[in-house]
Protein backbone atom coordinates (compact mmCIF):
# COMPACT_ATOMS: atom_id res chain seq x y z
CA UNK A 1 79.66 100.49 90.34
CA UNK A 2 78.15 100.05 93.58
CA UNK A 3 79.90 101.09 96.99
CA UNK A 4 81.88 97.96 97.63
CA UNK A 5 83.17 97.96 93.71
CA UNK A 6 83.77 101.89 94.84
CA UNK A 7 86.04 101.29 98.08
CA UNK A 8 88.02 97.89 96.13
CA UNK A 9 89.11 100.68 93.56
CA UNK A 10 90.26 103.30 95.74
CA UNK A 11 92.13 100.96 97.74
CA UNK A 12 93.61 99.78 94.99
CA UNK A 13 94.34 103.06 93.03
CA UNK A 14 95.80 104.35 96.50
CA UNK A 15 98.23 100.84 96.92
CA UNK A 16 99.75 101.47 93.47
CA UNK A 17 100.63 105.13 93.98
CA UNK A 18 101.75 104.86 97.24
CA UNK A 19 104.09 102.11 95.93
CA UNK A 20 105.41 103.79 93.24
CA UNK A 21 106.23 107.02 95.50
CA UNK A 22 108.08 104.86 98.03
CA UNK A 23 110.28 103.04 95.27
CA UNK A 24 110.68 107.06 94.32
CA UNK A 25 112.35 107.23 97.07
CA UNK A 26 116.03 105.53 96.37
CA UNK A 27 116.47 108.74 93.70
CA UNK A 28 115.82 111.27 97.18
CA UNK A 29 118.46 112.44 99.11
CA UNK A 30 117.36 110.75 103.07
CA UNK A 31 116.50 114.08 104.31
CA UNK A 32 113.86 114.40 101.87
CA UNK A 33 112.38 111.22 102.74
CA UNK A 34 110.64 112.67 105.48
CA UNK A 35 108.70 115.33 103.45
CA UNK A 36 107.64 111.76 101.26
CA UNK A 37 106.05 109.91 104.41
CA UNK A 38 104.60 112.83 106.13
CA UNK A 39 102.74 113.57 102.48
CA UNK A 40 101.67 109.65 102.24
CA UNK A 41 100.54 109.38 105.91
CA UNK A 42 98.06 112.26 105.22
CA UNK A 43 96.78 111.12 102.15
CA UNK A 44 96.66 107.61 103.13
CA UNK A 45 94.43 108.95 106.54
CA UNK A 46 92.06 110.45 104.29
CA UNK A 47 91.72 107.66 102.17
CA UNK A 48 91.17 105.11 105.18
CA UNK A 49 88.69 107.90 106.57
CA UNK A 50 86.34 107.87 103.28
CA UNK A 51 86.38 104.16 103.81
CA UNK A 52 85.31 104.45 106.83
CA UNK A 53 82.82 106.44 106.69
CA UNK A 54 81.58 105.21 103.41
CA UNK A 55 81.78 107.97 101.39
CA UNK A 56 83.01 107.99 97.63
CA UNK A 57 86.56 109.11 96.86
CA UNK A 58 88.59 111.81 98.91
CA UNK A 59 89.83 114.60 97.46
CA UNK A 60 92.15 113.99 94.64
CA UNK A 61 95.80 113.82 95.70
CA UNK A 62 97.75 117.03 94.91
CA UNK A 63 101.09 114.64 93.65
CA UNK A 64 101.03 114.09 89.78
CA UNK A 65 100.45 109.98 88.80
């Protein structure tokens, strides 16, 4: 898979999760919903930052799939 085929499939693996943890979010009481986006907008910065810089997958998200 080259580099290109790389990024497509981490942007894509990262879309779906973070989808599925915001529609996780109607089952939260609101004051946990912070906790939820504060998580995502780090993990989703990483992600966009190994994009950016080229480089292969970030670490491995520590929420289970």
């Amino acid at each position: 898979m080259d580099p290109n085929e790389q990024a497509q499939a981490l942007a894509e693996q990262t879309l779906r999760s973070t989808r599925e943890r915001l529609e996780s979010l109607e089952a939260l009481p609101t004051a946990e919903h912070v906790a939820v986006f504060d998580t995502l907008h780090q993990e989703l910065s990483g992600v966009l930052g190994a994009l950016d810089q080229g480089a292969g997958a970030p670490e491995q998200p520590r929420y289970p799939r």
